[in-house]
N, C-alpha and C. Protein backbone atom coordinates (compact mmCIF):
# COMPACT_ATOMS: atom_id res chain seq x y z
N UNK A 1 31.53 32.48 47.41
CA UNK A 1 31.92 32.83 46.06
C UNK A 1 31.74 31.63 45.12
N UNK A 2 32.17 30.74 45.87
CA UNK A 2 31.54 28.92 44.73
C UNK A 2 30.32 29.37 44.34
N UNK A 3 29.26 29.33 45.77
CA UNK A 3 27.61 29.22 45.17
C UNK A 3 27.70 30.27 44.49
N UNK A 4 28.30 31.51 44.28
CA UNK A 4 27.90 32.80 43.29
C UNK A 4 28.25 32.22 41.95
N UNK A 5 29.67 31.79 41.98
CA UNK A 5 30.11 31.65 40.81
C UNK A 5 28.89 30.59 39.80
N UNK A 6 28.52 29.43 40.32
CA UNK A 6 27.64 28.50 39.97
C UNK A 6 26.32 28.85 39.35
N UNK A 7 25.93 30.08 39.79
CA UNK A 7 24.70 30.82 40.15
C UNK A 7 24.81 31.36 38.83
N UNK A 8 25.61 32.35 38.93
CA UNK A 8 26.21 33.03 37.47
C UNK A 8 26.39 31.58 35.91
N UNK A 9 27.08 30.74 36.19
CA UNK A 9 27.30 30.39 35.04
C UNK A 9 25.93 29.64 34.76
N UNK A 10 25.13 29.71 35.45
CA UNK A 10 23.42 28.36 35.80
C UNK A 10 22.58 29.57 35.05
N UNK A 11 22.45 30.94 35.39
CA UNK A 11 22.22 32.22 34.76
C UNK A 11 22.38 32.65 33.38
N UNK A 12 23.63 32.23 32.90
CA UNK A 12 24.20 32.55 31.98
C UNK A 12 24.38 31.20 30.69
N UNK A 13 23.43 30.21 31.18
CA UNK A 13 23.19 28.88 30.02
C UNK A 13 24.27 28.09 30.15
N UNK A 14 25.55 28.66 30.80
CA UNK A 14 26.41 27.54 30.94
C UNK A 14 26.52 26.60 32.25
N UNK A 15 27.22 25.62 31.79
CA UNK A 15 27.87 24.39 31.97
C UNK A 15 27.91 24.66 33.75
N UNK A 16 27.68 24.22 35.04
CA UNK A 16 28.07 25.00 36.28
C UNK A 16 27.95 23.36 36.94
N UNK A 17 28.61 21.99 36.60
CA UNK A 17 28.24 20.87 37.43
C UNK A 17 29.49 21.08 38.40
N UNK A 18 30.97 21.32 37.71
CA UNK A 18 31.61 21.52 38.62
C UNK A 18 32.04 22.16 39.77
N UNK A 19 31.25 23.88 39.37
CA UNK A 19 31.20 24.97 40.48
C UNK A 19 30.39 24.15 41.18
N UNK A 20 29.11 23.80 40.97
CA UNK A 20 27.83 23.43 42.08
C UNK A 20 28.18 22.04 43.17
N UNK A 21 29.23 21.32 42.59
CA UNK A 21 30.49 20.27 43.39
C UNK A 21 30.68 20.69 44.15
N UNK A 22 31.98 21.55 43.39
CA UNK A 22 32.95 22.28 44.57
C UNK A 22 32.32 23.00 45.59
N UNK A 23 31.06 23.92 45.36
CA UNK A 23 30.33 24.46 46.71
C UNK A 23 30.13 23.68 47.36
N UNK A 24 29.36 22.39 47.37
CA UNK A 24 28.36 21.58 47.67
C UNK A 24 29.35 20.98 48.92
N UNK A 25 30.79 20.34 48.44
CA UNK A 25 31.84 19.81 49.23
C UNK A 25 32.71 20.86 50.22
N UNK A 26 32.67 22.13 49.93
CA UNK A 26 33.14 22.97 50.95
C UNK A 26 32.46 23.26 51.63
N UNK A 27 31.16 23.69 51.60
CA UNK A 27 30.19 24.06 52.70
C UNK A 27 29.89 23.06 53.13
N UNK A 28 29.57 21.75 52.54
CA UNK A 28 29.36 20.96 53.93
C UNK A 28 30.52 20.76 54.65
N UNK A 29 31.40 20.67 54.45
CA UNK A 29 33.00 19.99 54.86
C UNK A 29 33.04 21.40 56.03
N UNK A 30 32.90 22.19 55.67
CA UNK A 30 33.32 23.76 56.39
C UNK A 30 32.31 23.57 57.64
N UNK A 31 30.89 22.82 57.57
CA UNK A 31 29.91 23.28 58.44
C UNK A 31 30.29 21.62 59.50
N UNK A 32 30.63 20.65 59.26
CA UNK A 32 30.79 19.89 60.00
C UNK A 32 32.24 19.89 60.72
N UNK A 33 33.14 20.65 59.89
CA UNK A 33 34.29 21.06 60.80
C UNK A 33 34.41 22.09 61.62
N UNK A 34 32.76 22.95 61.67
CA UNK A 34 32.82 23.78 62.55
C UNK A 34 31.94 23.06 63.67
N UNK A 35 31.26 22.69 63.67
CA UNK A 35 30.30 21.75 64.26
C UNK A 35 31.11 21.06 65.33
N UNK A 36 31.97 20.47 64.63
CA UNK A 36 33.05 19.64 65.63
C UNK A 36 33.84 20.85 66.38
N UNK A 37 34.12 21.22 66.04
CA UNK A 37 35.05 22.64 67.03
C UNK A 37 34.16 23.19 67.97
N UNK A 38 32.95 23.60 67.98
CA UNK A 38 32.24 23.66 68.96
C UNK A 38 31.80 23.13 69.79
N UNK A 39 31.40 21.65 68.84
CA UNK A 39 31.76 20.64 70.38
C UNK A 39 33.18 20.48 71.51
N UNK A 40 34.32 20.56 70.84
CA UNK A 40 35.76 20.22 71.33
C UNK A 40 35.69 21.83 72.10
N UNK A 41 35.05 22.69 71.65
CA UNK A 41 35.06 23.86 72.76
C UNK A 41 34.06 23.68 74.17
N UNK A 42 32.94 23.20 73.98
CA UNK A 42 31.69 23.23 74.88
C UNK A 42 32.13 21.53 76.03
N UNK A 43 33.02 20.66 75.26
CA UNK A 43 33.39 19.69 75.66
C UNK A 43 31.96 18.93 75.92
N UNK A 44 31.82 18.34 76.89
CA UNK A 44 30.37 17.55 77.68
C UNK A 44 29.43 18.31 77.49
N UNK A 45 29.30 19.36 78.07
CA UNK A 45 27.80 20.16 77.58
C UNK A 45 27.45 20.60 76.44
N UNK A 46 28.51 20.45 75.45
CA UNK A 46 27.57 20.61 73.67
C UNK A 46 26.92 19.59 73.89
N UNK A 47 27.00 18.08 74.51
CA UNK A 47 26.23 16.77 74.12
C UNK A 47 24.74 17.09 74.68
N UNK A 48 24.36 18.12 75.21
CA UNK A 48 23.10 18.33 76.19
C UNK A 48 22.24 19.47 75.26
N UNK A 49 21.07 18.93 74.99
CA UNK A 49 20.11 19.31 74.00
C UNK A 49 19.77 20.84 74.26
N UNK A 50 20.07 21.92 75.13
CA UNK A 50 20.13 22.66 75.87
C UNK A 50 21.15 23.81 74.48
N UNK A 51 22.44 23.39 74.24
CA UNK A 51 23.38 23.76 73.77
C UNK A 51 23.22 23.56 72.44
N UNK A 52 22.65 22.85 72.24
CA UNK A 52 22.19 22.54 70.27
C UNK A 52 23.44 22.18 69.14
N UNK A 53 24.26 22.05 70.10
CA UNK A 53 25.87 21.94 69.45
C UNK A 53 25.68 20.49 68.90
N UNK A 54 24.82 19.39 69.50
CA UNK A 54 24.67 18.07 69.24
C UNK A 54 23.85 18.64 67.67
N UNK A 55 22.31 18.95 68.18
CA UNK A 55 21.56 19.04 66.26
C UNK A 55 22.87 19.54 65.67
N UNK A 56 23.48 20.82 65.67
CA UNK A 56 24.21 20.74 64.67
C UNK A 56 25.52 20.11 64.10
N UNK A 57 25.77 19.09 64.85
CA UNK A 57 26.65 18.38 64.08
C UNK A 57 25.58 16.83 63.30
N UNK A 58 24.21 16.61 63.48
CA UNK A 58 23.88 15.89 63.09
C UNK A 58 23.17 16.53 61.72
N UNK A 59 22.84 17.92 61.61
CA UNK A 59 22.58 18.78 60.76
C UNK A 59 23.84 18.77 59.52
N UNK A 60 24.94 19.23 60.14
CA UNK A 60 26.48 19.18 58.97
C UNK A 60 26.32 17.64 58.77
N UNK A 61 26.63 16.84 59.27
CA UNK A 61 26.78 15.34 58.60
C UNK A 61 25.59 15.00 57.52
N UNK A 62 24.62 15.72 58.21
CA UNK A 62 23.37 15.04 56.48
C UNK A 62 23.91 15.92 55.54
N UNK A 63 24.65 16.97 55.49
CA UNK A 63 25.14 17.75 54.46
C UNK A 63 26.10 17.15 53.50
N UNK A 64 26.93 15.94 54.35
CA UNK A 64 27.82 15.89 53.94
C UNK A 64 27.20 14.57 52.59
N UNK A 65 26.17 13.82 53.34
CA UNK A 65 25.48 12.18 53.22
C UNK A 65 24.35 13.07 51.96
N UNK A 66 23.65 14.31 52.01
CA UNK A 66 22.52 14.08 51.67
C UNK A 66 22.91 15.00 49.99
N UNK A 67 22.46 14.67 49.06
CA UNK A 67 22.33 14.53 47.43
C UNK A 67 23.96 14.20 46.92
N UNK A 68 24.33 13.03 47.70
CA UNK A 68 25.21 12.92 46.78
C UNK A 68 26.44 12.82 48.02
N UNK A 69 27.11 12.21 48.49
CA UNK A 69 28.54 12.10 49.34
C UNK A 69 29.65 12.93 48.66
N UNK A 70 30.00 13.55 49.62
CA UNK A 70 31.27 14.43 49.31
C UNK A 70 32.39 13.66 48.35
N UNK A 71 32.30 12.30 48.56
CA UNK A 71 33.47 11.50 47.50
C UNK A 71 32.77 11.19 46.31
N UNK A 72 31.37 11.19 46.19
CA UNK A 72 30.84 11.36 44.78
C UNK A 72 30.95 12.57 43.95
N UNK A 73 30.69 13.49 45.10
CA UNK A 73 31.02 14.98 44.48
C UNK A 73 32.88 15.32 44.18
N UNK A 74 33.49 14.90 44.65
CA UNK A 74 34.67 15.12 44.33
C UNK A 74 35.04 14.20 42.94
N UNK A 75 34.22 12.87 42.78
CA UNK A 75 34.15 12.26 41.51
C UNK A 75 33.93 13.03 39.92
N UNK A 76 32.56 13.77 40.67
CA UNK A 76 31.74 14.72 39.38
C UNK A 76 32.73 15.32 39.19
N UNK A 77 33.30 16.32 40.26
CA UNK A 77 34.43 17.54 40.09
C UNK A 77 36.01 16.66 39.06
N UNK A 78 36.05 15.48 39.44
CA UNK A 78 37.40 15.11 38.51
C UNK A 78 36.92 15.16 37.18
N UNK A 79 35.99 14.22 36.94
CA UNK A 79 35.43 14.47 35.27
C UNK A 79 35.33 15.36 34.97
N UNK A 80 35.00 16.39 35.59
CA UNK A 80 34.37 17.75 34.84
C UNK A 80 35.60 18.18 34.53
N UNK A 81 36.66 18.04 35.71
CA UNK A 81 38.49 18.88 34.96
C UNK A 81 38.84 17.95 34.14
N UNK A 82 38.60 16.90 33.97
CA UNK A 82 39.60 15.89 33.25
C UNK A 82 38.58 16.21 31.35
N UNK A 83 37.44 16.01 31.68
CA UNK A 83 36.75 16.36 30.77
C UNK A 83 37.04 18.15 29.61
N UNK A 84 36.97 18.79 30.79
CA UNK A 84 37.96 20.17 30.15
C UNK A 84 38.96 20.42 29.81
N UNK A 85 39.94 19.12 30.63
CA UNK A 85 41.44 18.98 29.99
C UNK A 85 41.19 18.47 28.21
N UNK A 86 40.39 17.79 28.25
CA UNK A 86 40.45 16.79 27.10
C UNK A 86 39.98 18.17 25.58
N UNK A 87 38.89 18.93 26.59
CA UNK A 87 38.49 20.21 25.25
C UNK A 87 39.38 21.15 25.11
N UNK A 88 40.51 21.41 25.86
CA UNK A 88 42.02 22.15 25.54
C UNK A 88 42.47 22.09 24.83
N UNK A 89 42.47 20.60 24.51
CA UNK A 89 43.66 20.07 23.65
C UNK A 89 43.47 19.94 22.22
């Protein structure tokens, strides 16, 4: 619903840096915390190329590293509210 919402306002000429954040930091955050749970399920044999549980936790981590670090993106996302606080007022 993030990427929709983003999609829509990117569609619609508006403003979407903060929706396209907030997706950007949940889906990766969501895909490397599943990543890890499948390993902690498969234990030793996720580590065996066989099980692919290893690519995908090296897959979620570039998600997290690649256009931008989840703590940069949570940066964009403060300006953008603090920035909207400021056009409230």
């Amino acid at each position: 619903m993030l990427v929709q919402k983003a999609c829509l306002l990117k569609d619609a000429g508006e403003t979407y840096i903060k929706e396209a954040a907030m997706a950007k930091v949940f889906a990766s955050e969501t895909a490397t915390r599943n990543a890890n749970r499948a390993m902690q399920i498969l234990g030793g044999t996720g580590y065996m190329r066989p099980a692919e549980v290893e690519r995908l936790i090296r897959d979620a981590k570039i998600l997290e590293i690649g256009e931008g670090t989840s703590e940069i993106q949570r940066l964009v996302i403060a300006r953008q509210l603090f920035k909207e606080e400021g056009e409230n007022k």
